[in-house]
Protein backbone atom coordinates (compact mmCIF):
# COMPACT_ATOMS: atom_id res chain seq x y z
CA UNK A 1 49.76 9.08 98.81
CA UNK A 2 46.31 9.15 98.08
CA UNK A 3 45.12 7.59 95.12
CA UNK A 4 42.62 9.67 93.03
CA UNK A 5 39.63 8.08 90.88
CA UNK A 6 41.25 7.24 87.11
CA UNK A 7 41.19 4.85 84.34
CA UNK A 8 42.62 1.48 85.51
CA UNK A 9 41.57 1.90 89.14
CA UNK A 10 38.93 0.05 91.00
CA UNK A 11 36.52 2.75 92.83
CA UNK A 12 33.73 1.45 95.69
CA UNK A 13 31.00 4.06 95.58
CA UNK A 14 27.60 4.57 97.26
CA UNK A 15 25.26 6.39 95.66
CA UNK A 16 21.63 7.71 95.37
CA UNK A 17 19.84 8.23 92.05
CA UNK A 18 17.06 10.60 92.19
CA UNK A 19 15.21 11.35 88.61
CA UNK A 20 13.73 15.23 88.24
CA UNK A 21 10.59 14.15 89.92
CA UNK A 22 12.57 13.62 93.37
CA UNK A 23 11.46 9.73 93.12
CA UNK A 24 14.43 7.59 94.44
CA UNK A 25 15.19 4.78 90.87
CA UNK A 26 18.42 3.38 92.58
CA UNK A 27 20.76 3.92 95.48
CA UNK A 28 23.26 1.78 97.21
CA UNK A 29 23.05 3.69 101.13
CA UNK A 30 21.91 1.03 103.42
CA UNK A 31 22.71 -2.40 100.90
CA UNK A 32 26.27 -3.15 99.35
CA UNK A 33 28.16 -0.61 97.61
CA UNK A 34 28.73 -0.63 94.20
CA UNK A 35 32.33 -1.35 93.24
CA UNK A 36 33.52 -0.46 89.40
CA UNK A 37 36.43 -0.36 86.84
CA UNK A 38 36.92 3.46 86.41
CA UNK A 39 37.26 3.92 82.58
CA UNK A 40 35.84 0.17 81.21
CA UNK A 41 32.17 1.80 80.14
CA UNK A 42 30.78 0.05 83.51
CA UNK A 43 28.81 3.07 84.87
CA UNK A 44 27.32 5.80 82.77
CA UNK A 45 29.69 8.32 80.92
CA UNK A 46 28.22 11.28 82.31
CA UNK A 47 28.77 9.55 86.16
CA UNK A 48 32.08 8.11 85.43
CA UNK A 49 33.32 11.69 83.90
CA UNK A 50 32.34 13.61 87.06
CA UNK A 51 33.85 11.13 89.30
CA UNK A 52 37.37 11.12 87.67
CA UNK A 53 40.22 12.89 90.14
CA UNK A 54 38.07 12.32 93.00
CA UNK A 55 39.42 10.72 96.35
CA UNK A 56 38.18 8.35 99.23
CA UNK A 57 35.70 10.63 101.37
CA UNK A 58 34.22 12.91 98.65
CA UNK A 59 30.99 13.49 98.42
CA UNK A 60 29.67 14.81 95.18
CA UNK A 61 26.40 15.62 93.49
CA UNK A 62 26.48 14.98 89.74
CA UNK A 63 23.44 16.07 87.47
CA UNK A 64 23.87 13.50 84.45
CA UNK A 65 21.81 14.90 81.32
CA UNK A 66 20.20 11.92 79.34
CA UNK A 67 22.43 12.04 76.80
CA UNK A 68 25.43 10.91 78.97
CA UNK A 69 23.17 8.83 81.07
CA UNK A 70 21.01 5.95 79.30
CA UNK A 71 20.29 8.03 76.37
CA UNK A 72 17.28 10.46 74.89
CA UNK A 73 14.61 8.74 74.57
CA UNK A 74 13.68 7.24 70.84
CA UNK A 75 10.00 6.98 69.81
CA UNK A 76 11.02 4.79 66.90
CA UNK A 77 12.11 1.73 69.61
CA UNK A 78 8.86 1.43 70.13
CA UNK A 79 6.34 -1.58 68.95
CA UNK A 80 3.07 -3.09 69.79
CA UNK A 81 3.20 -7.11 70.11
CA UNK A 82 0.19 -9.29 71.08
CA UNK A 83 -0.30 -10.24 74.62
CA UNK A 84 -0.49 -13.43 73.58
CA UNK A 85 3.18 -13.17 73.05
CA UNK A 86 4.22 -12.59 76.77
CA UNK A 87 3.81 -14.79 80.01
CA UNK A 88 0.30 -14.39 81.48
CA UNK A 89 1.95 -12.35 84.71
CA UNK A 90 2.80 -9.81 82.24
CA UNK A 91 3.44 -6.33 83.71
CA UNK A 92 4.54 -2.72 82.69
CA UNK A 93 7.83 -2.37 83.53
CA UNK A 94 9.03 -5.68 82.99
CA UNK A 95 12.17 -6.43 81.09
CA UNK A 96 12.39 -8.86 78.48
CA UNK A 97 15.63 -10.51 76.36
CA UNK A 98 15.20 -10.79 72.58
CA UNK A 99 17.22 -10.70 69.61
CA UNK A 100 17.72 -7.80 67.46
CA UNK A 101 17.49 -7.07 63.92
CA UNK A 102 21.27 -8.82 63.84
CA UNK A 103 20.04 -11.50 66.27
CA UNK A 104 22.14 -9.72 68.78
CA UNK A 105 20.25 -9.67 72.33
CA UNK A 106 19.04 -7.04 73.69
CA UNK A 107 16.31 -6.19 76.10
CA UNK A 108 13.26 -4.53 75.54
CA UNK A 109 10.64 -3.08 78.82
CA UNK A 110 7.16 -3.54 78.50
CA UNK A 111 5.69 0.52 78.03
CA UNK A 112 1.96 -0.10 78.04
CA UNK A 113 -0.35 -3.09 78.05
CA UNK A 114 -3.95 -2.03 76.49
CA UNK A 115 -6.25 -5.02 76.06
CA UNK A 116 -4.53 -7.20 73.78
CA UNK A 117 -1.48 -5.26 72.92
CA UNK A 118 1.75 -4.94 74.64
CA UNK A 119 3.85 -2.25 73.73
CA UNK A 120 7.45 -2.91 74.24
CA UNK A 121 9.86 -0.40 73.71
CA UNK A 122 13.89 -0.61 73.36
CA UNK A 123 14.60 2.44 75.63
CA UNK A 124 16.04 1.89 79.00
CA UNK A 125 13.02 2.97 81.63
CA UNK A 126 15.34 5.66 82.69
CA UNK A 127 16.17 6.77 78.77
CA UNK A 128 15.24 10.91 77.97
CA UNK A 129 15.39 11.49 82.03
CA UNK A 130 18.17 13.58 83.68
CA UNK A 131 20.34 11.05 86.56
CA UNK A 132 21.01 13.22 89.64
CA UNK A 133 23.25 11.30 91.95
CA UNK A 134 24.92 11.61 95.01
CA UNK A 135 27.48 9.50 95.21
CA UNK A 136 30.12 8.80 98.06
CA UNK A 137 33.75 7.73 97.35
CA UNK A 138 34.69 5.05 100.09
CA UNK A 139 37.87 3.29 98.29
CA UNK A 140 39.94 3.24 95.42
CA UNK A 141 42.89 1.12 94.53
CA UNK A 142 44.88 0.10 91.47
CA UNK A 143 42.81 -3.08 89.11
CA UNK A 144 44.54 -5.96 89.09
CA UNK A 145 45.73 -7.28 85.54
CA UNK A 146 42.74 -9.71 85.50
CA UNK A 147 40.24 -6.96 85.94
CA UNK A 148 41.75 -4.95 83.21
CA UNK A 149 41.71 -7.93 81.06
CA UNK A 150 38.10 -8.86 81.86
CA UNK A 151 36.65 -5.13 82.35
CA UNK A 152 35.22 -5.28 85.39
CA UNK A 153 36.34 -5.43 89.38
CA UNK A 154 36.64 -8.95 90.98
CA UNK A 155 36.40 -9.06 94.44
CA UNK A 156 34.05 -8.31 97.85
CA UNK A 157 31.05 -7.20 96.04
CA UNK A 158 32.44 -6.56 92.68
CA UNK A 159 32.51 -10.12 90.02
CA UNK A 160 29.02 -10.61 89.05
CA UNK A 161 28.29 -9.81 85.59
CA UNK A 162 25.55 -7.27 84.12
């Protein structure tokens, strides 16, 4: 019998991400697939809902609005910092670790960069945008008890941390 995608199972997909503008942000055709725990918050919701019940060989397109996918985007995560704060190679788009208000990491992009003033902002580049990706299902098979435990698949192309 066939296994189908659900929580507790290890699921090797490739996919494509477009954004609404048709530009390409991600895909996995071509490179290694990506291989997740189904249900452990490894992909995002609005992916990980649509692919549940699915089995090897499906193809599926799944539209995932931005509040399943990395969030609407918040005006408020955004500050200005001197550019005398950042390396000299300094570029939009860059991503940068700090510590939040808690001192709990988390990383911020670099917006805009106007003369002397960097903005950095706490949304994800891909925050407020809908994810439309097509995704192919090439294996699924039950997590071992050391991927549940750790949250994540181990294995061919699946134990490197995020």
């Amino acid at each position: 019998m066939k296994l189908a995608i659900a929580d507790g199972h290890v699921v090797t997909i490739h996919y494509r991400l477009t954004l609404d503008d048709g530009s390409i942000a991600d895909q996995s055709f071509g490179g290694d697939p990506l291989v997740y725990l189904h249900g452990a918050q490894n992909i995002v919701p609005g992916l990980e809902r649509q692919l549940l019940g699915k089995n090897v060989g499906d193809k599926l397109d799944a539209i995932v609005p931005a509040n399943e996918g990395y969030g609407d985007y918040d005006p408020a995560a955004e500050q200005a910092v001197p550019k005398s704060q950042f390396p000299p190679e300094v570029a939009v788009g860059m991503a940068f670790q700090t510590r939040g208000r808690n001192n709990q990491p988390m990383t911020v992009w670099v917006r805009t960069i106007k003369g002397d003033k960097v903005t950095i902002t706490a949304n994800h580049p891909m925050a407020g945008q809908n994810l439309n990706f097509h995704v192919e299902v090439l294996e699924v098979r039950r997590a071992t008890a050391d991927e549940k435990k750790h949250g994540h698949a181990h294995g061919p192309g699946g134990h490197h941390h995020h």
